[in-house]
C-alpha atoms as a PDB file:
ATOM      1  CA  UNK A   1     100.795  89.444  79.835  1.00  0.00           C
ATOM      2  CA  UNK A   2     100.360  91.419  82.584  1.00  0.00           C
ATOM      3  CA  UNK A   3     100.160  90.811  86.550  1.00  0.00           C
ATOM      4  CA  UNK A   4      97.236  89.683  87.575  1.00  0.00           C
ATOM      5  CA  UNK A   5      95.243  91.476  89.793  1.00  0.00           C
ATOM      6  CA  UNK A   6      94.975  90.360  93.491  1.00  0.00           C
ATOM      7  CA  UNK A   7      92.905  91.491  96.127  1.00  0.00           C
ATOM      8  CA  UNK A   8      94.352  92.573  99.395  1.00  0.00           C
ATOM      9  CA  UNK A   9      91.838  92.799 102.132  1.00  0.00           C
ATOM     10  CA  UNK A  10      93.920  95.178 104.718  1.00  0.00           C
ATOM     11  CA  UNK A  11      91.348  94.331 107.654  1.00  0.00           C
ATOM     12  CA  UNK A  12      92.260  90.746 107.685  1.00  0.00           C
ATOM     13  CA  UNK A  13      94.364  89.292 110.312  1.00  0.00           C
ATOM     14  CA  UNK A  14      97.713  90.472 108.809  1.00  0.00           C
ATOM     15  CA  UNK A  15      99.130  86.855 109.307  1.00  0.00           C
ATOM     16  CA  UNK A  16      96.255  85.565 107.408  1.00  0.00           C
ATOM     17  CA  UNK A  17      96.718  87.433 104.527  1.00  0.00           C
ATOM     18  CA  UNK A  18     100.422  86.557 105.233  1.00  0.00           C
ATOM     19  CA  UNK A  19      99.854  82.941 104.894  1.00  0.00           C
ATOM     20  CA  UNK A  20      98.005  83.228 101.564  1.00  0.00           C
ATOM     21  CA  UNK A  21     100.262  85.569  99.822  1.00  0.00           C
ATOM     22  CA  UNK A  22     103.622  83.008 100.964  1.00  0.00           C
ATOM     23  CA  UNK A  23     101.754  79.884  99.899  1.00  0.00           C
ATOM     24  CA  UNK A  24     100.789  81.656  96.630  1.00  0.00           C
ATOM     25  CA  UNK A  25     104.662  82.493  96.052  1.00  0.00           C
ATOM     26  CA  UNK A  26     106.104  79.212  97.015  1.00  0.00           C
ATOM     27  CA  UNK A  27     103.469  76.783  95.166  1.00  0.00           C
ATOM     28  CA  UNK A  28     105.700  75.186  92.434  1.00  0.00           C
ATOM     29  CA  UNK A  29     101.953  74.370  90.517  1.00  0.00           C
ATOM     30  CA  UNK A  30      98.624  75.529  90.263  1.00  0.00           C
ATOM     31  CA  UNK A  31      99.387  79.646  90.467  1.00  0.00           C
ATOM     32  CA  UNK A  32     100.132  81.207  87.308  1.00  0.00           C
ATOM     33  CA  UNK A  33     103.001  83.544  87.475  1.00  0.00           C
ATOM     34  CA  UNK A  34     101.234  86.341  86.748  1.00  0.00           C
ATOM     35  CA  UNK A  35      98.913  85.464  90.127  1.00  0.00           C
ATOM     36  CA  UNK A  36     102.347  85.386  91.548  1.00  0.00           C
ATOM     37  CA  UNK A  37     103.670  88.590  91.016  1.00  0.00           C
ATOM     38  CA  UNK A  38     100.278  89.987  92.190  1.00  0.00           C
ATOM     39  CA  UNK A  39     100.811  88.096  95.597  1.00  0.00           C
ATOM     40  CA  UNK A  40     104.403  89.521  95.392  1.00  0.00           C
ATOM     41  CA  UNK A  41     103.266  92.667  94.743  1.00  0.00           C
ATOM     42  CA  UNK A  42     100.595  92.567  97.536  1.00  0.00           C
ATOM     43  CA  UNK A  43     103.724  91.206 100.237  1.00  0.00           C
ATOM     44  CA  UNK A  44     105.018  94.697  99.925  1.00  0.00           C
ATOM     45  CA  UNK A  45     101.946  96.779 100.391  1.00  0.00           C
ATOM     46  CA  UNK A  46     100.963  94.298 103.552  1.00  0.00           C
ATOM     47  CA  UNK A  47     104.257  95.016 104.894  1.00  0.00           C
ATOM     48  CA  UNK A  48     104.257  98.573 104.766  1.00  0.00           C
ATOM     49  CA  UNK A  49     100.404  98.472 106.512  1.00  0.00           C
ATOM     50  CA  UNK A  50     102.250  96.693 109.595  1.00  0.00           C
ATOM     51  CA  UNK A  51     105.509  98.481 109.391  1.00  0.00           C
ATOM     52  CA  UNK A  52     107.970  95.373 109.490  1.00  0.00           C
ATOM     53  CA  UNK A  53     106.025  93.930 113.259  1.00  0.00           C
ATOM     54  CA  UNK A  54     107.158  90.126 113.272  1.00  0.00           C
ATOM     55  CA  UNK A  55     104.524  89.496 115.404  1.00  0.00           C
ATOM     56  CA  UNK A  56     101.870  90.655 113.400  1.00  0.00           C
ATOM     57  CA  UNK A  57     102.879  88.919 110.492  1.00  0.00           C
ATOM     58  CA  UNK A  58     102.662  85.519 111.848  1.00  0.00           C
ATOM     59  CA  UNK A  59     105.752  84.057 110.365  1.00  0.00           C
ATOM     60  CA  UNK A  60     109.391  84.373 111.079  1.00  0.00           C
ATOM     61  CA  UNK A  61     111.567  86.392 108.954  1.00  0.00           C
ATOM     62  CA  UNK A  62     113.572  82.937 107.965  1.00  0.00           C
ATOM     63  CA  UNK A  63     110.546  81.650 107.011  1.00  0.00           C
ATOM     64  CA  UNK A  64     109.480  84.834 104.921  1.00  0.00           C
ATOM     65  CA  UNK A  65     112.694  84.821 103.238  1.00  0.00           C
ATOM     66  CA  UNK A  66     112.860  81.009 102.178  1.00  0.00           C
ATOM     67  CA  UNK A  67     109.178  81.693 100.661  1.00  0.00           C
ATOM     68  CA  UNK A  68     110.536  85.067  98.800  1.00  0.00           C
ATOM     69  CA  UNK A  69     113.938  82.955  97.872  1.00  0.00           C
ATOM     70  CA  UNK A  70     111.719  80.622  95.222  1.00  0.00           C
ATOM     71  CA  UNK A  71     110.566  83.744  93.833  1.00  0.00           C
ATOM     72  CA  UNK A  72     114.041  84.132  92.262  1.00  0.00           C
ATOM     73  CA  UNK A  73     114.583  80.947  90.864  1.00  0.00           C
ATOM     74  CA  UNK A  74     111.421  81.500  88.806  1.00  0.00           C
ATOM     75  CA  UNK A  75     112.109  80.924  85.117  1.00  0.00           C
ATOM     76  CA  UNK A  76     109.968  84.739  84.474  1.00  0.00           C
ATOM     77  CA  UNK A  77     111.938  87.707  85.216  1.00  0.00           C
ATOM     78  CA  UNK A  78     108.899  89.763  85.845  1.00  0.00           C
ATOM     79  CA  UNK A  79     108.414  87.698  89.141  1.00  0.00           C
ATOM     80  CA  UNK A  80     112.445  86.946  89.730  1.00  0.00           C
ATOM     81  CA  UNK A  81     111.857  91.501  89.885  1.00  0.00           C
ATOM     82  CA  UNK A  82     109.158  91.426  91.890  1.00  0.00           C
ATOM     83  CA  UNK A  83     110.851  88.985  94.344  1.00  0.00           C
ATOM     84  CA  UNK A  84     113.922  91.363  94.179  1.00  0.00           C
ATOM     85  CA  UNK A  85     111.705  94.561  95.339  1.00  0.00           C
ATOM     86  CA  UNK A  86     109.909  92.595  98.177  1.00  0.00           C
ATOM     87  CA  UNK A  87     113.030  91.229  99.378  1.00  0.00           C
ATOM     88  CA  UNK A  88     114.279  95.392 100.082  1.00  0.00           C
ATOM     89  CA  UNK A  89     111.184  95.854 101.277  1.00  0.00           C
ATOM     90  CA  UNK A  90     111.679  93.367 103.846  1.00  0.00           C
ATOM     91  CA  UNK A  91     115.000  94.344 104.627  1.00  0.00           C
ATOM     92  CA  UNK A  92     114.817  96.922 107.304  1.00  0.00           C
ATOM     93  CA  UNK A  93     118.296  96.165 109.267  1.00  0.00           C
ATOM     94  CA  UNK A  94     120.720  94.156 110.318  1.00  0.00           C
ATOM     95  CA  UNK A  95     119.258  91.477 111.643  1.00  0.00           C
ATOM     96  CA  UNK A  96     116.943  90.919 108.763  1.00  0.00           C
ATOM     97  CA  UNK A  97     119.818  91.070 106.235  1.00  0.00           C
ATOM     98  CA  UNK A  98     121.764  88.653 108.282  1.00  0.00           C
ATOM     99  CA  UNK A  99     119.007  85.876 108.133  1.00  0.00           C
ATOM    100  CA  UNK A 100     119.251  87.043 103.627  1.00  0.00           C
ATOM    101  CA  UNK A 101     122.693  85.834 104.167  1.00  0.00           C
ATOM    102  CA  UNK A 102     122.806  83.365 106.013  1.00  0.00           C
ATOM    103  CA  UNK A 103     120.405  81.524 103.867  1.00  0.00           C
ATOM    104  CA  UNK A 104     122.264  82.284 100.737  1.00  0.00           C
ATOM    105  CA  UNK A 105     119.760  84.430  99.077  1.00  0.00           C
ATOM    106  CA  UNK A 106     123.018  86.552  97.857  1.00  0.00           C
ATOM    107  CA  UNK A 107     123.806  84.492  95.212  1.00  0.00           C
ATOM    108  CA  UNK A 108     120.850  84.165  94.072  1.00  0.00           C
ATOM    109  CA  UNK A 109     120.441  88.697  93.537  1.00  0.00           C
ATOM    110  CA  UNK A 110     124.580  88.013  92.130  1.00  0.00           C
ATOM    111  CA  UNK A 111     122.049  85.693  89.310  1.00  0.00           C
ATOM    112  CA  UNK A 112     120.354  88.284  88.504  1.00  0.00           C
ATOM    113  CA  UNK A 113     122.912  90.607  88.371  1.00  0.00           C
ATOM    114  CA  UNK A 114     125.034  88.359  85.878  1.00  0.00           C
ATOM    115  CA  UNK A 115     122.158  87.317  83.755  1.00  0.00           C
ATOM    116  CA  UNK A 116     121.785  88.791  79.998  1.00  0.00           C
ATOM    117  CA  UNK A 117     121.581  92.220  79.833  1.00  0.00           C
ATOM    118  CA  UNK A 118     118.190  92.511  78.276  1.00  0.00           C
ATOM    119  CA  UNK A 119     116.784  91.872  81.864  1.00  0.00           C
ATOM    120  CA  UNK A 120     116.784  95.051  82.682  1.00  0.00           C
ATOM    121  CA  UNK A 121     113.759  95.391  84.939  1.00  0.00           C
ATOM    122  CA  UNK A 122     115.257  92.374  87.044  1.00  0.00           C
ATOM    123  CA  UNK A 123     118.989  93.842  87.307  1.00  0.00           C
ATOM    124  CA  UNK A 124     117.647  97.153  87.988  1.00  0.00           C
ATOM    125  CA  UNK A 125     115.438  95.665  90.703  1.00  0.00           C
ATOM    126  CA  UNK A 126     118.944  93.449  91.941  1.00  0.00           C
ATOM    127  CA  UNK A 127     121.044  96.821  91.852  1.00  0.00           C
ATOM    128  CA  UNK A 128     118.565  98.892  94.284  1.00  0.00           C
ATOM    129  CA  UNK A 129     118.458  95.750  96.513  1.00  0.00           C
ATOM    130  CA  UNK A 130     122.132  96.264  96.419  1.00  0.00           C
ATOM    131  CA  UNK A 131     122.434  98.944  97.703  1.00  0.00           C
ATOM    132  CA  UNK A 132     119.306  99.046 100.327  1.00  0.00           C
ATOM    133  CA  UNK A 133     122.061  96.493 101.639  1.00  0.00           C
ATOM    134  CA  UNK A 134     124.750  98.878 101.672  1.00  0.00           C
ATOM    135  CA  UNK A 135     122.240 101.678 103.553  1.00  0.00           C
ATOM    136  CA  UNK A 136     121.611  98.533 106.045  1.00  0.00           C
ATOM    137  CA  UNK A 137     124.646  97.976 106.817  1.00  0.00           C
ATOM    138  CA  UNK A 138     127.794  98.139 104.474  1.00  0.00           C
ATOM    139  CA  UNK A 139     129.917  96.018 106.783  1.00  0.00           C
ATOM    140  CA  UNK A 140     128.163  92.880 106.081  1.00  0.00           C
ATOM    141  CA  UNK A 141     128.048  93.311 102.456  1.00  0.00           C
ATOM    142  CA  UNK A 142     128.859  89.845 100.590  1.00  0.00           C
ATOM    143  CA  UNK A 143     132.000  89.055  98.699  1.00  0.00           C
ATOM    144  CA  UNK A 144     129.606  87.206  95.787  1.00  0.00           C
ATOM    145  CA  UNK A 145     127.374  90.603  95.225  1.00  0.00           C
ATOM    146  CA  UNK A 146     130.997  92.296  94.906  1.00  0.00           C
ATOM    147  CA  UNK A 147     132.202  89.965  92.710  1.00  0.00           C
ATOM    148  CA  UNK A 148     129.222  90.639  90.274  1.00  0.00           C
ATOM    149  CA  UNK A 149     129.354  94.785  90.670  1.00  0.00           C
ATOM    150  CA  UNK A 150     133.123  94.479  89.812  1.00  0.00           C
ATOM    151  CA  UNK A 151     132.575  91.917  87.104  1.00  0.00           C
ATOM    152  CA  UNK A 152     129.998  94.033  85.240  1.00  0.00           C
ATOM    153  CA  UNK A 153     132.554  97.179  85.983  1.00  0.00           C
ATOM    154  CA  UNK A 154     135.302  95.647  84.250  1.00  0.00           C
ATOM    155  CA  UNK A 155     133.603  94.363  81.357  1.00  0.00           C
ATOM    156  CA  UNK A 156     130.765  96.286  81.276  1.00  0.00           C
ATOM    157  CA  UNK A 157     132.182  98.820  78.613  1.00  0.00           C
ATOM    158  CA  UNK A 158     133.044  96.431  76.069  1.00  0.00           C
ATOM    159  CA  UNK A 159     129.722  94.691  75.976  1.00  0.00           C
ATOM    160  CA  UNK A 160     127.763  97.676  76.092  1.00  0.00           C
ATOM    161  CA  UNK A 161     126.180  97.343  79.146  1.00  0.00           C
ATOM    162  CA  UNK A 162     123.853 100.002  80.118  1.00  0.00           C
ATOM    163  CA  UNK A 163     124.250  98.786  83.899  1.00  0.00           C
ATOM    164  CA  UNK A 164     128.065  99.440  84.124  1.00  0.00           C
ATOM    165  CA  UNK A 165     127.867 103.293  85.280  1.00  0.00           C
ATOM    166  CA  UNK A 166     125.431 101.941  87.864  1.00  0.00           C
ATOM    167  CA  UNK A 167     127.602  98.882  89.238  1.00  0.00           C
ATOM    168  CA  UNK A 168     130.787 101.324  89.237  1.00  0.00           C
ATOM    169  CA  UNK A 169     128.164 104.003  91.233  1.00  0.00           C
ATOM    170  CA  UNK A 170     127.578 101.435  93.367  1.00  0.00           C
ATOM    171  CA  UNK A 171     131.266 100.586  93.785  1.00  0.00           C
ATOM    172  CA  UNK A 172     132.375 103.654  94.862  1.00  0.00           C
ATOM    173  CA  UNK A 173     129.361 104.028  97.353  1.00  0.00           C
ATOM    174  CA  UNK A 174     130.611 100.711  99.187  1.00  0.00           C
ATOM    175  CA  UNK A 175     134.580 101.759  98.656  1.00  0.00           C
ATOM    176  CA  UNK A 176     133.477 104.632 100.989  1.00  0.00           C
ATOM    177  CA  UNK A 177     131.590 102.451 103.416  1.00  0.00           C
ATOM    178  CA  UNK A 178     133.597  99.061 103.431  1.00  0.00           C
ATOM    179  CA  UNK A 179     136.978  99.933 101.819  1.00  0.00           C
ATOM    180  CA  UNK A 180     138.504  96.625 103.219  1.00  0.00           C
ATOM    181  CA  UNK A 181     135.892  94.453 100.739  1.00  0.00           C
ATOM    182  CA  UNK A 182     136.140  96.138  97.653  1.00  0.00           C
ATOM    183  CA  UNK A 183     139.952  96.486  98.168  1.00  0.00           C
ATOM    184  CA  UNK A 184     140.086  92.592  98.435  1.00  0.00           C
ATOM    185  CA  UNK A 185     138.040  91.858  95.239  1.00  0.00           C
ATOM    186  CA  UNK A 186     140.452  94.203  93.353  1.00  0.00           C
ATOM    187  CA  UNK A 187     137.310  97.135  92.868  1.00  0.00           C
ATOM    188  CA  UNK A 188     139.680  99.879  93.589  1.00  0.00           C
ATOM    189  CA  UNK A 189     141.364  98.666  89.918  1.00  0.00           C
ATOM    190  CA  UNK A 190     138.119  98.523  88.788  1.00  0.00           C
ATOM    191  CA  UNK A 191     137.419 102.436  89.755  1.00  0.00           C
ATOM    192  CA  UNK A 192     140.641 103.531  88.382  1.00  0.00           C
ATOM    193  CA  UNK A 193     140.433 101.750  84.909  1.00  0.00           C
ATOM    194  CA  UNK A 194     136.786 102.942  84.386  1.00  0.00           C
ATOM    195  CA  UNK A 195     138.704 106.251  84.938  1.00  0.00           C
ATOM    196  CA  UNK A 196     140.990 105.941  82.085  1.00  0.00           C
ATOM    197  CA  UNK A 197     138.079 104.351  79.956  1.00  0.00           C
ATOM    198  CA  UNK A 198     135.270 106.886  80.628  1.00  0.00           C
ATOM    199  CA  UNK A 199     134.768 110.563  78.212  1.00  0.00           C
ATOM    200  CA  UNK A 200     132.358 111.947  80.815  1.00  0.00           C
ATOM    201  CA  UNK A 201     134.519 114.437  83.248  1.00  0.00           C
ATOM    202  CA  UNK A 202     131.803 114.882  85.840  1.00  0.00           C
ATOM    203  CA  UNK A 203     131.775 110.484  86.556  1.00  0.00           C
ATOM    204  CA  UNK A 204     135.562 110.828  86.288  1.00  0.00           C
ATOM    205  CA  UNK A 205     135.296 113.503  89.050  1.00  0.00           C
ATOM    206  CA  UNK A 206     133.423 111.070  91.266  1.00  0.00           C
ATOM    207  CA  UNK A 207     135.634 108.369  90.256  1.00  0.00           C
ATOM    208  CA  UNK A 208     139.010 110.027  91.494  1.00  0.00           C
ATOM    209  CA  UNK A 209     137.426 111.857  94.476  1.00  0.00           C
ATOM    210  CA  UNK A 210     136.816 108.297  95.749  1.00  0.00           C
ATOM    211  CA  UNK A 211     140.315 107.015  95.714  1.00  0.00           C
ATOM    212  CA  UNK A 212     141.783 110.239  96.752  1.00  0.00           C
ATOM    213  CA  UNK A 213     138.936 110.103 100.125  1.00  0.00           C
ATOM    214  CA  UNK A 214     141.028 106.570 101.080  1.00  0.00           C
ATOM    215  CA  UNK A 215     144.171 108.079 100.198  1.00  0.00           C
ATOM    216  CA  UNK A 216     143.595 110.596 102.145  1.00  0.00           C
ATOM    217  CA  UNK A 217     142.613 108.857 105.720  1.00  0.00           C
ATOM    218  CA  UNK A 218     145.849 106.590 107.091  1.00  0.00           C
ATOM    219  CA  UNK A 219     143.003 104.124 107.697  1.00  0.00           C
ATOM    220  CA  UNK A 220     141.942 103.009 104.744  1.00  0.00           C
ATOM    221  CA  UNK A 221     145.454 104.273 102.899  1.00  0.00           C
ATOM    222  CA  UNK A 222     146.483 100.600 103.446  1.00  0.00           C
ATOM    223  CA  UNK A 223     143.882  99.389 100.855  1.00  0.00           C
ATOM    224  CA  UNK A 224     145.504 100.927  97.731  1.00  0.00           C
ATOM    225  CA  UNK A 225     148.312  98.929  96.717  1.00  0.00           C
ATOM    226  CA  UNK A 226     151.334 101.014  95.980  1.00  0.00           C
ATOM    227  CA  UNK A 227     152.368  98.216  93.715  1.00  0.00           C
ATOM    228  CA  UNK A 228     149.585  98.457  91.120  1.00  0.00           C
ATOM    229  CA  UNK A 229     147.213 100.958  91.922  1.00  0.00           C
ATOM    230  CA  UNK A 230     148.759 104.074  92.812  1.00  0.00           C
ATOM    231  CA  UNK A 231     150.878 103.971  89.202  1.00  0.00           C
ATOM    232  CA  UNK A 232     147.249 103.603  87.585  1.00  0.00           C
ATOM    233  CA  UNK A 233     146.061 106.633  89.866  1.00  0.00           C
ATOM    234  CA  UNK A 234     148.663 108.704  88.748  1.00  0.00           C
ATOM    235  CA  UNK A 235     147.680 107.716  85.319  1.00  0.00           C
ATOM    236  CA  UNK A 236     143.801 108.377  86.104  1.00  0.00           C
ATOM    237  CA  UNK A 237     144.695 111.396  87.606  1.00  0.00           C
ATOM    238  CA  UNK A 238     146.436 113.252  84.756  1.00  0.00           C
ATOM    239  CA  UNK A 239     143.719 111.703  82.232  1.00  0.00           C
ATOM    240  CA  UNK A 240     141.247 113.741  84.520  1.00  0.00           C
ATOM    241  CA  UNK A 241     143.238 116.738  84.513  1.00  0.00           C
ATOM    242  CA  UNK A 242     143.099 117.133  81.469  1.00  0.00           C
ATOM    243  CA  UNK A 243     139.445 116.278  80.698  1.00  0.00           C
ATOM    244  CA  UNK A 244     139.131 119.309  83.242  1.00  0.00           C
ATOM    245  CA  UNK A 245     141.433 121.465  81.464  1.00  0.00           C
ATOM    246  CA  UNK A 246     139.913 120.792  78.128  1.00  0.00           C
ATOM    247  CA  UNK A 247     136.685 121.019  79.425  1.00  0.00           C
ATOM    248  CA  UNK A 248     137.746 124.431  81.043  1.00  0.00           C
ATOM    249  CA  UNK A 249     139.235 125.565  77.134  1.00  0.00           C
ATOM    250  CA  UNK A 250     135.701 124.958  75.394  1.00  0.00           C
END
């Protein structure tokens, strides 16, 4: 079953075809889901054809984003995606991604994040909304969507999940830009034992150059335990040497 296909009428009254695409998504009966993720579909090409003007659209962004929330509590991941993608559509900066939080749509991406692994269209969709938050503005990145990168990072290897080099990606990006967040939720463990665990050189590369970035600013030095973390980056370090050096002998 595919999505069903919507018209858009583009010279409407954007905040009439505004109205009918929200009341579309946020109808618990009478709109297939399919019809859904057409309207959801048709949110983001009406948004780029009034490049993000409030006014035009005719609703508020808190009111766009309750409407767009629904969408990922829907019990089809196709539309729980498409809700994903409209939602980094929508948000453009700070302000915007502020209201996301402050009505709790973060736990709701975490959701899809954590859900099985054979939803790969809907984490994918999660993970770029991830880090379209990051671009935004790193510093207001949420402790729950950390919690779910580092979960899938840790365990990501032993259950075969094809998302973990992303989440650990995506880990390292945020390290960089909010080193205070991911040092609280234990990531920079999370970078260094993904180190230790992974064959490929060239993510091990990325992996170390990381840590040694914050170990190498008095700033953000603080953030790497000398307890635990250093004794593992001495560890991670001379694993990657070595992957370098054989790499070097082949």
């Amino acid at each position: 079953s595919g999505e069903e296909n919507v018209p858009l009428d583009l010279t409407r009254e954007p905040s009439d075809n505004m109205r009918e695409i929200l009341q579309n998504i946020a109808k618990s009966h009478g709109v297939s889901n399919m019809r859904k993720l057409g309207h959801l579909n048709n949110f983001v090409k009406l948004l780029n054809s009034v490049s993000h003007c409030e006014e035009k659209l005719g609703f508020t962004y808190e009111e766009i984003i309750i409407c767009l929330r629904v969408a990922l509590l829907n019990e089809v991941k196709e539309v729980r995606a498409a809700g994903l993608r409209a939602l980094r559509y929508l948000i453009h900066d700070s302000s915007v991604l502020q209201k996301v939080l402050q009505l709790q749509v973060d736990y709701l991406v975490s959701r899809c994040i954590d859900i099985q692994q054979s939803n790969e269209v809907e984490r994918t969709q999660a993970l770029r909304l991830v880090r379209k938050m990051i671009t935004v503005n790193a510093q207001l990145f949420p402790s729950s969507l950390t919690n779910s990168l580092i979960a899938v990072g840790n365990d990501g290897l032993q259950e075969r999940d094809r998302m973990v080099r992303a989440c650990i990606a995506i880990i390292c990006e945020l390290a960089l830009k909010n080193p205070e967040i991911v040092a609280q939720r234990g990531g920079l463990n999370t970078i260094l034992k993904n180190v230790i665990d992974c064959q490929l050189s060239r993510i091990n590369e990325a992996l170390i150059t990381t840590i040694l970035h914050l170990l190498n600013h008095p700033h953000t030095r603080q953030y790497i335990r000398a307890d635990v973390e250093l004794e593992v980056c001495v560890h991670a370090a001379a694993l990657c040497a070595v992957h370098m050096f054989i790499g070097e002998q082949v």
